[in-house]
Protein backbone atom coordinates (compact mmCIF):
# COMPACT_ATOMS: atom_id res chain seq x y z
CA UNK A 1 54.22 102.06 44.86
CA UNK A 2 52.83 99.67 42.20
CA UNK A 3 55.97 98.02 40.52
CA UNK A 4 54.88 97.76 36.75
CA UNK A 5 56.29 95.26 34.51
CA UNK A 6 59.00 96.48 31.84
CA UNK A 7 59.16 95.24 28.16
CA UNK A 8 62.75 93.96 27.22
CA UNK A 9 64.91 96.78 25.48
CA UNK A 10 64.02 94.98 21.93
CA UNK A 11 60.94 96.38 21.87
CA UNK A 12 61.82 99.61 21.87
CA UNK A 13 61.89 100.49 18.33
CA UNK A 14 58.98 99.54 18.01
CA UNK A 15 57.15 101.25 21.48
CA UNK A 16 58.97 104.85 20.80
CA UNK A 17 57.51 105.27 17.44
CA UNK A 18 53.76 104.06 18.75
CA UNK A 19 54.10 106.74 21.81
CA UNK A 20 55.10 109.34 19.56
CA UNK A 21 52.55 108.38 17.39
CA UNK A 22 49.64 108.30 19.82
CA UNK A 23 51.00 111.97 21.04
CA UNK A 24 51.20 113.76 18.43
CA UNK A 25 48.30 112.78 16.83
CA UNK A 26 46.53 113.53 19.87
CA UNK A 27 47.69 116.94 19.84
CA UNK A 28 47.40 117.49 16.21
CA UNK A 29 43.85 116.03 15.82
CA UNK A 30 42.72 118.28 18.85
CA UNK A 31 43.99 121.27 17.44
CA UNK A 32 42.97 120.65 13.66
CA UNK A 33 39.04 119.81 14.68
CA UNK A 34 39.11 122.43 17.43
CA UNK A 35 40.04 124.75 14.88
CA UNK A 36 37.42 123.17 12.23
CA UNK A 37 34.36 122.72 14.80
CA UNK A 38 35.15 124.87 17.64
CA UNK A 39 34.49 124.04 21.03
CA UNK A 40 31.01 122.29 20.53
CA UNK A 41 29.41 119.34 20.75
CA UNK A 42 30.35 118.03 17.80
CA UNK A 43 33.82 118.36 18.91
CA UNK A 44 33.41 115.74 21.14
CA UNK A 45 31.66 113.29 19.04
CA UNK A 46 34.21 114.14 15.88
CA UNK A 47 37.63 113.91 17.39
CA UNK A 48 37.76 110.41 18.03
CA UNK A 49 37.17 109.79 14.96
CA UNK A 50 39.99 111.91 13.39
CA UNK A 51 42.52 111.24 15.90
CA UNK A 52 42.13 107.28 15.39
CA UNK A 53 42.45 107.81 11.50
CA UNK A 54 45.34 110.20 11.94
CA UNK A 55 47.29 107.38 14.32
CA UNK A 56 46.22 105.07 11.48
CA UNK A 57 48.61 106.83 9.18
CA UNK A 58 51.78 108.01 11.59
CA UNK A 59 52.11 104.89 13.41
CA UNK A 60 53.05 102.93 10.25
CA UNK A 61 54.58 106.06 8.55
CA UNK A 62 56.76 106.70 11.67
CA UNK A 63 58.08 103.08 11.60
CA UNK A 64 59.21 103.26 8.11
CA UNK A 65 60.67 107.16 8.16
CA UNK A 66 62.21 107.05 12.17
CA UNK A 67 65.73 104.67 10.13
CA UNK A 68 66.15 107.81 7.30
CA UNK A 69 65.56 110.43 10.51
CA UNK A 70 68.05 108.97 12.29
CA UNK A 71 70.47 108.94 9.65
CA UNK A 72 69.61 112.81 8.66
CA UNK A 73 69.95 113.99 12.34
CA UNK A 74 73.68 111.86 12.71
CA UNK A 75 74.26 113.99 9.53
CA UNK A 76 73.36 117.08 11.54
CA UNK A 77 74.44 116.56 14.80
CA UNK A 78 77.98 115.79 16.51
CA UNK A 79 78.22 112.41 18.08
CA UNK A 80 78.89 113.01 21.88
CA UNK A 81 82.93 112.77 22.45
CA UNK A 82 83.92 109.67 24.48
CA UNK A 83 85.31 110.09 27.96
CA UNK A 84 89.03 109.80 28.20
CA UNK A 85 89.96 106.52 30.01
């Protein structure tokens, strides 16, 4: 098994929100130009293209948005109940 090298926990905020981003878009941009283009050749040579400018935008937008998110869904959703001790 290749042991791989883990980034300290401080980074997190910062790698969630640029996995998420790179996902989504992924998905998104596939679907949108699939359903613009169809399934030719210009497919191929177009979605790189709009997936990189579509990570342009969410990567930033989710690092600004993910604090308010995470204050609307502690609004929503009950905090887990502590273990008695």
């Amino acid at each position: 098994m290749i042991a791989v090298r883990k980034l300290p926990a401080r980074y997190a905020p910062i790698v969630m929100p640029f996995v998420l981003s790179v996902l989504m878009t992924a998905v998104v941009s596939v679907i949108s130009t699939l359903r613009s283009l169809g399934a030719t050749p210009a497919f191929l040579a177009t979605w790189p293209g709009a997936w990189a400018l579509s990570w342009l935008v969410a990567f930033p937008t989710l690092l600004m948005v993910l604090p308010l998110v995470r204050r609307i869904v502690a609004c929503l959703v009950a905090a887990p109940s502590q273990p008695s001790r």
